[in-house]
PDB file of N, CA and C in Angstrom:
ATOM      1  N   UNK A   1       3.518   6.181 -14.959  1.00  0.00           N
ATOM      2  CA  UNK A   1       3.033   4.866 -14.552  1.00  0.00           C
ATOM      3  C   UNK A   1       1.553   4.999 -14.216  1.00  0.00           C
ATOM      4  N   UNK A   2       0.840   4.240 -15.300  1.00  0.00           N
ATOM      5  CA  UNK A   2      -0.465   3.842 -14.398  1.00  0.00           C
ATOM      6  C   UNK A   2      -0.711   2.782 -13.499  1.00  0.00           C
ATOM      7  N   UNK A   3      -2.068   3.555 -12.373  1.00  0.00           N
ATOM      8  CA  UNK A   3      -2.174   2.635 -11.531  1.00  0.00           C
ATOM      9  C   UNK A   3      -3.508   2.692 -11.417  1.00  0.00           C
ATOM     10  N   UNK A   4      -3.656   1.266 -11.629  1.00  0.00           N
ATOM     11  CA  UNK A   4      -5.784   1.126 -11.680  1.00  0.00           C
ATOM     12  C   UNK A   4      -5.787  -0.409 -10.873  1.00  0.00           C
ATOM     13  N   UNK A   5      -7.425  -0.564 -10.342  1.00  0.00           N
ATOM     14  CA  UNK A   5      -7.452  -1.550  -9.577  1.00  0.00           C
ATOM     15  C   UNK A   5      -8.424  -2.715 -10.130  1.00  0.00           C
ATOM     16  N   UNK A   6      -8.905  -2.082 -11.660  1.00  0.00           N
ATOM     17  CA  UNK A   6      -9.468  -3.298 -12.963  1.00  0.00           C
ATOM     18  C   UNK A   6      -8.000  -3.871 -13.317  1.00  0.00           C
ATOM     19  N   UNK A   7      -8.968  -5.256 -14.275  1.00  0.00           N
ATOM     20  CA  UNK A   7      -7.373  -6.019 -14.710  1.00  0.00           C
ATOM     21  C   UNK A   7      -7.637  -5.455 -15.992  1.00  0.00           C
ATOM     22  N   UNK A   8      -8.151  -3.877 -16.355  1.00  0.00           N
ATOM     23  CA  UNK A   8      -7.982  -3.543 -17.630  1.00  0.00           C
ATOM     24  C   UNK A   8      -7.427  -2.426 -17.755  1.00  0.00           C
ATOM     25  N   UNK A   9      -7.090  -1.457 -19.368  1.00  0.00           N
ATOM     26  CA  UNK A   9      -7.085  -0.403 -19.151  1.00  0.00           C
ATOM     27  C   UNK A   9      -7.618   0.163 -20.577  1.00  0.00           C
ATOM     28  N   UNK A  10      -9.060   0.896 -20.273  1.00  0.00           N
ATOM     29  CA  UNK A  10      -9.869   1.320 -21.441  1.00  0.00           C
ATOM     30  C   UNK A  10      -9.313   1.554 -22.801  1.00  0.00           C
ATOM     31  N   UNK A  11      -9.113   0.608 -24.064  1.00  0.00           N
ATOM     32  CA  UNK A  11      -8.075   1.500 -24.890  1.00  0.00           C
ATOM     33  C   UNK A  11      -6.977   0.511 -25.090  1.00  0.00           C
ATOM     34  N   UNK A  12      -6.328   0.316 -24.031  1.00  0.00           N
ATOM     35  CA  UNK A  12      -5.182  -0.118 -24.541  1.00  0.00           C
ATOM     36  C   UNK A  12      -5.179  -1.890 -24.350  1.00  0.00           C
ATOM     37  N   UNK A  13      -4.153  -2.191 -24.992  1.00  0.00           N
ATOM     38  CA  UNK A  13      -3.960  -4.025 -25.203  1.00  0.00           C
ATOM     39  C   UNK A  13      -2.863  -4.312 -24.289  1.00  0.00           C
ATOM     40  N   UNK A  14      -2.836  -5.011 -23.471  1.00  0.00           N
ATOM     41  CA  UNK A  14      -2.056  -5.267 -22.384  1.00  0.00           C
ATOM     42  C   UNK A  14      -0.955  -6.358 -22.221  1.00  0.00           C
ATOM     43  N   UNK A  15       0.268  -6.349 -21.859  1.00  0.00           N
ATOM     44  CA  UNK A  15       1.036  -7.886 -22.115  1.00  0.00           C
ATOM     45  C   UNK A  15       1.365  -7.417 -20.805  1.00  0.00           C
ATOM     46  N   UNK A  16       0.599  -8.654 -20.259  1.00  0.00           N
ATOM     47  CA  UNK A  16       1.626  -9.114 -18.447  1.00  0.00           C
ATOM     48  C   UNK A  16       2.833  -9.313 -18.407  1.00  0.00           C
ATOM     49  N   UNK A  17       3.611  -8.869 -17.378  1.00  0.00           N
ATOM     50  CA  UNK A  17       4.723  -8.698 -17.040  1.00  0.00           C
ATOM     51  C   UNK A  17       5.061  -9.974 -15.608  1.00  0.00           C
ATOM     52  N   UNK A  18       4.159  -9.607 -14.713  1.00  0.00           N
ATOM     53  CA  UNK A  18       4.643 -10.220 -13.512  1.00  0.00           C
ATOM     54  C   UNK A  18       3.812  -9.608 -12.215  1.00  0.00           C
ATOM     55  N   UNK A  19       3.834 -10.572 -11.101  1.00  0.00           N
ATOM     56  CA  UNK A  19       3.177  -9.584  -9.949  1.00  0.00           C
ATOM     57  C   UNK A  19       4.188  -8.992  -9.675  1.00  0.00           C
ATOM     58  N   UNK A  20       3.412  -7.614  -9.437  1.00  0.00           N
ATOM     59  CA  UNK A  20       4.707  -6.384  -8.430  1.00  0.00           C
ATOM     60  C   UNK A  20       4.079  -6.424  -6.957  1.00  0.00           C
ATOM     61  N   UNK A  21       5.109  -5.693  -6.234  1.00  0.00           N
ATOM     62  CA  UNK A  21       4.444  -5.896  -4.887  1.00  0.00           C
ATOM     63  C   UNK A  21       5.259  -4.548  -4.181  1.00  0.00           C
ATOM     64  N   UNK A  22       4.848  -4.380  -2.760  1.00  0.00           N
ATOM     65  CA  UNK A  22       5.684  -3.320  -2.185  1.00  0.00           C
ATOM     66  C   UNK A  22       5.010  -3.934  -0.550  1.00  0.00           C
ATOM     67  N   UNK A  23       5.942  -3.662   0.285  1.00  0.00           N
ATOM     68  CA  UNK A  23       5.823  -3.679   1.693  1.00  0.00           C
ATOM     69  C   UNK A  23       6.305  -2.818   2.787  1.00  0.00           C
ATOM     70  N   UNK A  24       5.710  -2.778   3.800  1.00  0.00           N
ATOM     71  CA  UNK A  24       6.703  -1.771   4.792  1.00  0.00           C
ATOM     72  C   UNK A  24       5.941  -2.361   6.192  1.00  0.00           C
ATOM     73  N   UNK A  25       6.636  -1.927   7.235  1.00  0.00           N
ATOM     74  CA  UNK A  25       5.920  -2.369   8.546  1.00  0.00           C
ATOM     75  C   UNK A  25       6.110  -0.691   9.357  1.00  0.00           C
ATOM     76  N   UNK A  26       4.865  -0.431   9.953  1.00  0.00           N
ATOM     77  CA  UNK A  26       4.825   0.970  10.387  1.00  0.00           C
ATOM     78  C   UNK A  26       5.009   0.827  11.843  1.00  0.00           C
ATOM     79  N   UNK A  27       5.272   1.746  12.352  1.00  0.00           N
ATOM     80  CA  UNK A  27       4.922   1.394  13.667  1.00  0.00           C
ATOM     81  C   UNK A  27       5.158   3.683  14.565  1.00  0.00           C
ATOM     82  N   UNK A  28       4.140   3.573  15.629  1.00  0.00           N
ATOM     83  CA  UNK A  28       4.237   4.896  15.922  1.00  0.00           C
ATOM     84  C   UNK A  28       5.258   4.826  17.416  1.00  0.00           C
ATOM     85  N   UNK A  29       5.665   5.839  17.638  1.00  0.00           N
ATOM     86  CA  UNK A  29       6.461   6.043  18.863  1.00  0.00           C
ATOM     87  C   UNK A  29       5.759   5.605  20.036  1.00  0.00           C
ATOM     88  N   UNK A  30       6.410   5.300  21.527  1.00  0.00           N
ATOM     89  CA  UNK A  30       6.048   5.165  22.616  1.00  0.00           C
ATOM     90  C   UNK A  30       5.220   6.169  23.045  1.00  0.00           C
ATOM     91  N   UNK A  31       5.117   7.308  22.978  1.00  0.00           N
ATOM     92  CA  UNK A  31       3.893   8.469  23.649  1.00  0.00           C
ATOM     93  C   UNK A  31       3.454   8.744  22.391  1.00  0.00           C
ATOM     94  N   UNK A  32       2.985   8.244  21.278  1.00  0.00           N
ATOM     95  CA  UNK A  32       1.618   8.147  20.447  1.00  0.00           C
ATOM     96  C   UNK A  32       0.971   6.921  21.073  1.00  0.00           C
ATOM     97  N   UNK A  33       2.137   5.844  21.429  1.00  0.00           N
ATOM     98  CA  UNK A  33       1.057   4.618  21.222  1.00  0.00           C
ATOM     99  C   UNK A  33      -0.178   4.919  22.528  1.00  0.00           C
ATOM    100  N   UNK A  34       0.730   5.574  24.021  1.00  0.00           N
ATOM    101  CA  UNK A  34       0.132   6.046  24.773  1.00  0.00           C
ATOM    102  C   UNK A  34      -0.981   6.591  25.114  1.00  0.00           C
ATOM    103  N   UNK A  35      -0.861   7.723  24.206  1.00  0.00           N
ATOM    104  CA  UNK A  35      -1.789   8.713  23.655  1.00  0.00           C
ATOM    105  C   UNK A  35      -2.985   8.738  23.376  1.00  0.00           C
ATOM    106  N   UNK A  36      -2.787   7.420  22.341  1.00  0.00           N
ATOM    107  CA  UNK A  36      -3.553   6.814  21.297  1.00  0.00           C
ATOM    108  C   UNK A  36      -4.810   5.893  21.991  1.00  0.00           C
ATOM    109  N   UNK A  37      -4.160   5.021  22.531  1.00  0.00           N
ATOM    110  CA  UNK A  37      -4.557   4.095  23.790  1.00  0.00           C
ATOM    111  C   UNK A  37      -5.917   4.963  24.889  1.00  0.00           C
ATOM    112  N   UNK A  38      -5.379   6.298  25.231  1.00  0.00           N
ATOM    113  CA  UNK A  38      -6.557   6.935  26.121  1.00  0.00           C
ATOM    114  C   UNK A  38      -7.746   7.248  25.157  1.00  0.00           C
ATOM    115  N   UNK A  39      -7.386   7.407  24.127  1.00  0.00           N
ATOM    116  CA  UNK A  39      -8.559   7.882  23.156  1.00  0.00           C
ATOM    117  C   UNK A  39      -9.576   6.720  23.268  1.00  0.00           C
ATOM    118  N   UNK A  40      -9.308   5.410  23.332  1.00  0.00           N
ATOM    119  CA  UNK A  40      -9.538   4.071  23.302  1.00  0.00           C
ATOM    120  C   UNK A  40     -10.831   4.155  23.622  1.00  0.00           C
ATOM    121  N   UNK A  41     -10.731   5.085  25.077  1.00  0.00           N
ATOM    122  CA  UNK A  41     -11.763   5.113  25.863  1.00  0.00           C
ATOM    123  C   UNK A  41     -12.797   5.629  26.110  1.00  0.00           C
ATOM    124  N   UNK A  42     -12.443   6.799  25.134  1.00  0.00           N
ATOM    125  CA  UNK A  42     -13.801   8.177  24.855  1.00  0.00           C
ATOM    126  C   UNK A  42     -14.091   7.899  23.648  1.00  0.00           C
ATOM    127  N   UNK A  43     -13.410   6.739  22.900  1.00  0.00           N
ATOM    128  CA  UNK A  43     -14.295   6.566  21.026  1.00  0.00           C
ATOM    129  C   UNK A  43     -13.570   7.706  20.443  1.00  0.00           C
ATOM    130  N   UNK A  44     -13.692   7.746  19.140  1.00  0.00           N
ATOM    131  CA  UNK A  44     -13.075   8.610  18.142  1.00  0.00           C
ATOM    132  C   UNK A  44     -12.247   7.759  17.395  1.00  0.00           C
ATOM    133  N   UNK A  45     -11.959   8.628  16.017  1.00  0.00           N
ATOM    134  CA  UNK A  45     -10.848   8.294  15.189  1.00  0.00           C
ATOM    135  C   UNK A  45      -9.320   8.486  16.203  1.00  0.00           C
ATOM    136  N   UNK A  46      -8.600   7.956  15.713  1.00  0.00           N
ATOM    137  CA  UNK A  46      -7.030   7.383  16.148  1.00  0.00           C
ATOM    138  C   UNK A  46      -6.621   7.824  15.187  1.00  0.00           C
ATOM    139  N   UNK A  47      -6.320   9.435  15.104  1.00  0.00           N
ATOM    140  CA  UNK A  47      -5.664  10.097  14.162  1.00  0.00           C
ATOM    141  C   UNK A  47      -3.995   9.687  14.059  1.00  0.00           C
ATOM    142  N   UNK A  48      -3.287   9.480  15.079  1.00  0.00           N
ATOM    143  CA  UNK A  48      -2.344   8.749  14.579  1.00  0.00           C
ATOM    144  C   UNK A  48      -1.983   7.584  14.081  1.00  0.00           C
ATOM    145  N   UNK A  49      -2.847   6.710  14.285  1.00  0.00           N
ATOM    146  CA  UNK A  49      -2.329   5.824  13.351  1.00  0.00           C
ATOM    147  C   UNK A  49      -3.204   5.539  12.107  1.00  0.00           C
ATOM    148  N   UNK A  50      -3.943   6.649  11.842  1.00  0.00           N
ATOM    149  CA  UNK A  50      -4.857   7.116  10.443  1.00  0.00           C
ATOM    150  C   UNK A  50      -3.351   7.691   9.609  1.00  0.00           C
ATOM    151  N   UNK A  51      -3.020   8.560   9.859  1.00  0.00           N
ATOM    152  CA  UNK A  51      -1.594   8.878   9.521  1.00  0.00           C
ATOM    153  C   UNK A  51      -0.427   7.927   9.130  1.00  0.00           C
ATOM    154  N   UNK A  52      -0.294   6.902  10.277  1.00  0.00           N
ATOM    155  CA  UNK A  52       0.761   5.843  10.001  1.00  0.00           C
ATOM    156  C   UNK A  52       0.172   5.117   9.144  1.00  0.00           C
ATOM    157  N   UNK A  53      -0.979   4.402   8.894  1.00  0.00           N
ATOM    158  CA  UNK A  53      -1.612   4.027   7.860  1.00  0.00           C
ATOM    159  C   UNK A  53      -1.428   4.495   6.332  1.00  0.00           C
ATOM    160  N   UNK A  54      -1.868   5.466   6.684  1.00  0.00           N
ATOM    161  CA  UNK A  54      -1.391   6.657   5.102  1.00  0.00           C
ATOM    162  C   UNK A  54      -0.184   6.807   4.761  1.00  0.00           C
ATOM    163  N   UNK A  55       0.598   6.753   5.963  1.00  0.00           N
ATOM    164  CA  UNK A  55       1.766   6.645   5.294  1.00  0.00           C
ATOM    165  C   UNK A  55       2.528   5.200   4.403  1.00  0.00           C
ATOM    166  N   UNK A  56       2.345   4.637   5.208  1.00  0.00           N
ATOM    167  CA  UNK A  56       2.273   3.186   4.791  1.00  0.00           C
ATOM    168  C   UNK A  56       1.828   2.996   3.630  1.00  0.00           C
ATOM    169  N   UNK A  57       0.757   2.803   3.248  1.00  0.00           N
ATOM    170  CA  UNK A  57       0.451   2.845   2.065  1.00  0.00           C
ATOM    171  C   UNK A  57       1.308   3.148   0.654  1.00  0.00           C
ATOM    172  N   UNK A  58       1.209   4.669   1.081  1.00  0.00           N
ATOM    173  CA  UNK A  58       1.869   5.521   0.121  1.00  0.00           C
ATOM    174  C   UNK A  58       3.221   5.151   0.159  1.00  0.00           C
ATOM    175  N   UNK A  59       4.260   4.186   1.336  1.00  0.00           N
ATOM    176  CA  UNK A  59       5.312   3.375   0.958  1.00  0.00           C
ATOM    177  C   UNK A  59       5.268   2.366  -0.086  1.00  0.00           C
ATOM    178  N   UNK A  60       4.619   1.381   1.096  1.00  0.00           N
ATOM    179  CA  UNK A  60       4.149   0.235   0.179  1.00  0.00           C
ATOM    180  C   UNK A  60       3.664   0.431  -1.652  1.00  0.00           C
ATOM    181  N   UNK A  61       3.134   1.614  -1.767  1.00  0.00           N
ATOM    182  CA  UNK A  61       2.606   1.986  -3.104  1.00  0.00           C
ATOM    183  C   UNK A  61       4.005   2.140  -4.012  1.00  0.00           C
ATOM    184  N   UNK A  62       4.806   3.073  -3.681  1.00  0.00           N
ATOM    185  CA  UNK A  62       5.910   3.850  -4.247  1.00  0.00           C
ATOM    186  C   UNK A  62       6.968   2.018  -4.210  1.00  0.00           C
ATOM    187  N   UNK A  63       6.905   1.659  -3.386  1.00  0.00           N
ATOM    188  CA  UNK A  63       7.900   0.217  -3.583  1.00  0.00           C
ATOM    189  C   UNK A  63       7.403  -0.660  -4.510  1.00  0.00           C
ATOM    190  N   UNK A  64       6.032  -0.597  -5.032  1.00  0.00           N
ATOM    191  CA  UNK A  64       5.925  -1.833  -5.851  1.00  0.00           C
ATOM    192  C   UNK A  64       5.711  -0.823  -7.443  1.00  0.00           C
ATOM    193  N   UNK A  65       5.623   0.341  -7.339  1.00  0.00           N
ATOM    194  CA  UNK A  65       5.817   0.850  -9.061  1.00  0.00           C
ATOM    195  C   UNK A  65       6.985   1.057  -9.433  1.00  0.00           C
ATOM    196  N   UNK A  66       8.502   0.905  -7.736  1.00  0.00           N
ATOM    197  CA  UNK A  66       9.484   0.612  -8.132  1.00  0.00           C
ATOM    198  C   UNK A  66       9.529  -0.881  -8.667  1.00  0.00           C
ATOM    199  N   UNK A  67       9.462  -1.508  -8.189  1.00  0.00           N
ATOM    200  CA  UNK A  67       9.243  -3.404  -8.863  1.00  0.00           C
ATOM    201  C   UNK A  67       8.662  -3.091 -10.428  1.00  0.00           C
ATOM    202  N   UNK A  68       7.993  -2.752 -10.060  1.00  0.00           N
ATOM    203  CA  UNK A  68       7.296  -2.506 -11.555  1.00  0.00           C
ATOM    204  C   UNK A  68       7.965  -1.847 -12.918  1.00  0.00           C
ATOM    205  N   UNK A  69       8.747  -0.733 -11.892  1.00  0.00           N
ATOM    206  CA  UNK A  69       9.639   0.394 -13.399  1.00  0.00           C
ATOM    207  C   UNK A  69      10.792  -0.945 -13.824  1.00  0.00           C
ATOM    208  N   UNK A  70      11.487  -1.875 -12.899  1.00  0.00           N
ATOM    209  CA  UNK A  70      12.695  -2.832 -13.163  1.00  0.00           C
ATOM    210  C   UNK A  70      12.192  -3.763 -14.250  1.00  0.00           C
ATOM    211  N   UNK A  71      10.811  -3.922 -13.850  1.00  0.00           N
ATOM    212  CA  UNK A  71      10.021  -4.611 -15.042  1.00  0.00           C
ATOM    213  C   UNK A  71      10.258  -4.553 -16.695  1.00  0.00           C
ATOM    214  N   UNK A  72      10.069  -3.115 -16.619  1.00  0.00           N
ATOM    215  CA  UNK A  72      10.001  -2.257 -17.815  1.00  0.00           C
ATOM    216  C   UNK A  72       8.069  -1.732 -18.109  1.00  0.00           C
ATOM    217  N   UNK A  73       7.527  -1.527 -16.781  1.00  0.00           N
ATOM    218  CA  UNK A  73       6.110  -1.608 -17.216  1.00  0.00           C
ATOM    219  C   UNK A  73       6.024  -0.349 -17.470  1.00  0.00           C
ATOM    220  N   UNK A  74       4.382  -0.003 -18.045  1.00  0.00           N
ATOM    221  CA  UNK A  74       3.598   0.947 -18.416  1.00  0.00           C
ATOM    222  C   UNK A  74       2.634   0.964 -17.592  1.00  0.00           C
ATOM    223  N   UNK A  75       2.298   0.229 -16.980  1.00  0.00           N
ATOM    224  CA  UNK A  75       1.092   0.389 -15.913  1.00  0.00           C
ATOM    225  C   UNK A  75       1.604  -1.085 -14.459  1.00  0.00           C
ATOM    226  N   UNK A  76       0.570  -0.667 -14.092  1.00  0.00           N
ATOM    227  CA  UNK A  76      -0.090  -2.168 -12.761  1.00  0.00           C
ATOM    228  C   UNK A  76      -1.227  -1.717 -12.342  1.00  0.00           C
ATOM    229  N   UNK A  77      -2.178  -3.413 -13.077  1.00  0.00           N
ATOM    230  CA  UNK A  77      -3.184  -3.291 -13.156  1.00  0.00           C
ATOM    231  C   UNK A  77      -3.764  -4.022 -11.765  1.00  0.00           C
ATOM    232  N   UNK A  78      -4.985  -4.087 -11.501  1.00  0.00           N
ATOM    233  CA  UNK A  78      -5.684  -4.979 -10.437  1.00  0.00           C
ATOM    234  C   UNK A  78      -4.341  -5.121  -9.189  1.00  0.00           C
ATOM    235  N   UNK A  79      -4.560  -3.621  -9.038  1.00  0.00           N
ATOM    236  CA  UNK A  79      -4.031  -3.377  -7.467  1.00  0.00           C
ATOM    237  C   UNK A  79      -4.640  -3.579  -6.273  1.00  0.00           C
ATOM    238  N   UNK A  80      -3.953  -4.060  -5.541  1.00  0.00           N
ATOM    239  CA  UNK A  80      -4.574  -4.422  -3.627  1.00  0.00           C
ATOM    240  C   UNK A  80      -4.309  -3.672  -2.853  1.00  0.00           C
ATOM    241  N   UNK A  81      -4.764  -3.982  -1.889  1.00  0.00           N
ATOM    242  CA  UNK A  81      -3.937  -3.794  -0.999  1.00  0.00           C
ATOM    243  C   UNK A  81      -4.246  -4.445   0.582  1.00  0.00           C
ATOM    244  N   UNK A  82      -3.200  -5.328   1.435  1.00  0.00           N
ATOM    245  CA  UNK A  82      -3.540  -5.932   2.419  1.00  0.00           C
ATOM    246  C   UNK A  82      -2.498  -5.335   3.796  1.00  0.00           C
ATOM    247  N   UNK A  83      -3.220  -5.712   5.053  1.00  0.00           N
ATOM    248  CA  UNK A  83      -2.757  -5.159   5.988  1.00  0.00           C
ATOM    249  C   UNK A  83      -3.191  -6.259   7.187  1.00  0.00           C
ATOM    250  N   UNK A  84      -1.799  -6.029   8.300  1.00  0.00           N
ATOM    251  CA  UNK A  84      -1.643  -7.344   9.205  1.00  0.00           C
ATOM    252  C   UNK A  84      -1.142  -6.381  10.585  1.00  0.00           C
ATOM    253  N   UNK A  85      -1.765  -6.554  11.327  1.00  0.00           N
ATOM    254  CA  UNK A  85      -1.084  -6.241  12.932  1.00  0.00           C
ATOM    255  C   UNK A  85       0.331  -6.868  13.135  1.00  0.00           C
ATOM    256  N   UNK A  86       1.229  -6.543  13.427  1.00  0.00           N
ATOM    257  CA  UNK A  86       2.399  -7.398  13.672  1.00  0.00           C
ATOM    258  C   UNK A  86       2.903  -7.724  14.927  1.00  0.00           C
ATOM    259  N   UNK A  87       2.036  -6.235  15.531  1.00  0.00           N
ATOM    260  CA  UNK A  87       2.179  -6.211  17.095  1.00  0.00           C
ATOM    261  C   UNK A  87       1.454  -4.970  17.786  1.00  0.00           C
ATOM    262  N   UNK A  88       1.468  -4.951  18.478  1.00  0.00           N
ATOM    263  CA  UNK A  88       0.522  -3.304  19.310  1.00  0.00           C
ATOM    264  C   UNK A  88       1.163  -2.785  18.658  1.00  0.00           C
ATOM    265  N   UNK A  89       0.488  -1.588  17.750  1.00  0.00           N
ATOM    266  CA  UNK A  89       1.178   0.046  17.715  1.00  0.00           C
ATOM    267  C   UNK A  89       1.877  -0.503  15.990  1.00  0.00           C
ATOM    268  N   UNK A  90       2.110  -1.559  16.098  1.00  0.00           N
ATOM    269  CA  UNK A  90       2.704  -1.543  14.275  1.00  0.00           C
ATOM    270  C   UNK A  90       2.469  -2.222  13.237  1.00  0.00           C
ATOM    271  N   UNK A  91       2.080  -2.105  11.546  1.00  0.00           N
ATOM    272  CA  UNK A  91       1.243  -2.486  11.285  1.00  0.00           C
ATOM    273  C   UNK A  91       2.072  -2.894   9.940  1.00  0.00           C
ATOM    274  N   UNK A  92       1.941  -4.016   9.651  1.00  0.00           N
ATOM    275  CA  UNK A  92       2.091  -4.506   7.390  1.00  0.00           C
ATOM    276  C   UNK A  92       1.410  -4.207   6.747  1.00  0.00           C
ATOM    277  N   UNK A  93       1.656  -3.409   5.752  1.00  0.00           N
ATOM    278  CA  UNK A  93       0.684  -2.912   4.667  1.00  0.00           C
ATOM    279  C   UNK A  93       1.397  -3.733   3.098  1.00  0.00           C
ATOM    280  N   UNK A  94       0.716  -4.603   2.391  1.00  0.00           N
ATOM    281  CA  UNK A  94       1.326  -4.848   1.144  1.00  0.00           C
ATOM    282  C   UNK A  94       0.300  -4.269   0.057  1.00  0.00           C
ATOM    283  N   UNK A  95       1.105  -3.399  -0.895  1.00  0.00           N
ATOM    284  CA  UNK A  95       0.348  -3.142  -1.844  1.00  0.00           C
ATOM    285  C   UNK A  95       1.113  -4.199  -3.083  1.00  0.00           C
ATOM    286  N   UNK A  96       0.109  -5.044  -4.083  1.00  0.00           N
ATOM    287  CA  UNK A  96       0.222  -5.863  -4.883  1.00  0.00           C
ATOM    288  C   UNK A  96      -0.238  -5.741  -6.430  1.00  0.00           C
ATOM    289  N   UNK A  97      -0.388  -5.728  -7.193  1.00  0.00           N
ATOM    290  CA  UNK A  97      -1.129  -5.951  -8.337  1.00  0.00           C
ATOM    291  C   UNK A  97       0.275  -6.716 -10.045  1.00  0.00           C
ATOM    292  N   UNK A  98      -0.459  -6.482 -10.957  1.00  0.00           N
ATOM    293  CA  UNK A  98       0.256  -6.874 -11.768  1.00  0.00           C
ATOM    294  C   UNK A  98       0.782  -5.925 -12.679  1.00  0.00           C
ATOM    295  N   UNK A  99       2.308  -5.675 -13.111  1.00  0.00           N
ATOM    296  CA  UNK A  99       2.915  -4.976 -13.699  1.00  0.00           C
ATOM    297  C   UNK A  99       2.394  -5.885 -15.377  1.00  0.00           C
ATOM    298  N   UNK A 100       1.978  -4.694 -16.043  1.00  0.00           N
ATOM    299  CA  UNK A 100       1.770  -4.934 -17.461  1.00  0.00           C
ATOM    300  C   UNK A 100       2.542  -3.352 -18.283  1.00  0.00           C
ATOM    301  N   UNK A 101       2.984  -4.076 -19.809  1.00  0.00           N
ATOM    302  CA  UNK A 101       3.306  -2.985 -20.941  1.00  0.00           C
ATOM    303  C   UNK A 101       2.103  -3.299 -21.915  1.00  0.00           C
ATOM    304  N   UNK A 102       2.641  -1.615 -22.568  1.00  0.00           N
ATOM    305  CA  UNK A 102       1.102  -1.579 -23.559  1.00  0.00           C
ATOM    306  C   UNK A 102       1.793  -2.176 -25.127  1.00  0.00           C
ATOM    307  N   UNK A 103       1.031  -2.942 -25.523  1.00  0.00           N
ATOM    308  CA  UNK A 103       0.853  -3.562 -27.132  1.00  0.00           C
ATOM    309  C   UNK A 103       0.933  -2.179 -27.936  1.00  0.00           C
TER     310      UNK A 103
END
């Protein structure tokens, strides 16, 4: 499966399929969120939820090239990706783009 974030792909002729999508909601434990929170105060990266982030992603990613394989695609082109607070400490990540096969 390719995954690119043009609505092209160098070479090949493209037939749209459909939007794919993938979602997940993250969220870190009670003594990260803690943790996390004192850092608040001395500045720095928030390595944990740099992590929950990444992970997320890489959900959200893997759920929509599943959408995509049911498709029958070869790629998804003009990929996103958006993200929403849902609450302290946990976060929506949707990764989106369009499932296409090659001509």
């Amino acid at each position: 499966m390719i995954l690119v974030n043009t609505d092209y792909i160098t070479g090949k002729e493209l037939e749209m399929l459909g939007l794919v999508r993938g979602s997940t909601i993250q969220s870190k434990n009670i003594g990260k969120d803690i943790t996390q929170s004192f850092k608040t105060i001395v500045g720095g990266e928030l390595k944990a939820y740099t992590q929950m982030m990444n992970e997320a992603r890489a959900l959200a990613t893997k759920r929509m090239v599943e959408d995509a394989e049911q498709l029958g695609a070869d790629a998804v082109v003009n990929i996103r990706y958006a993200s929403a607070a849902v609450m302290q400490g946990a976060a929506e990540v949707i990764a989106y783009g369009t499932a296409v096969k090659f001509k």
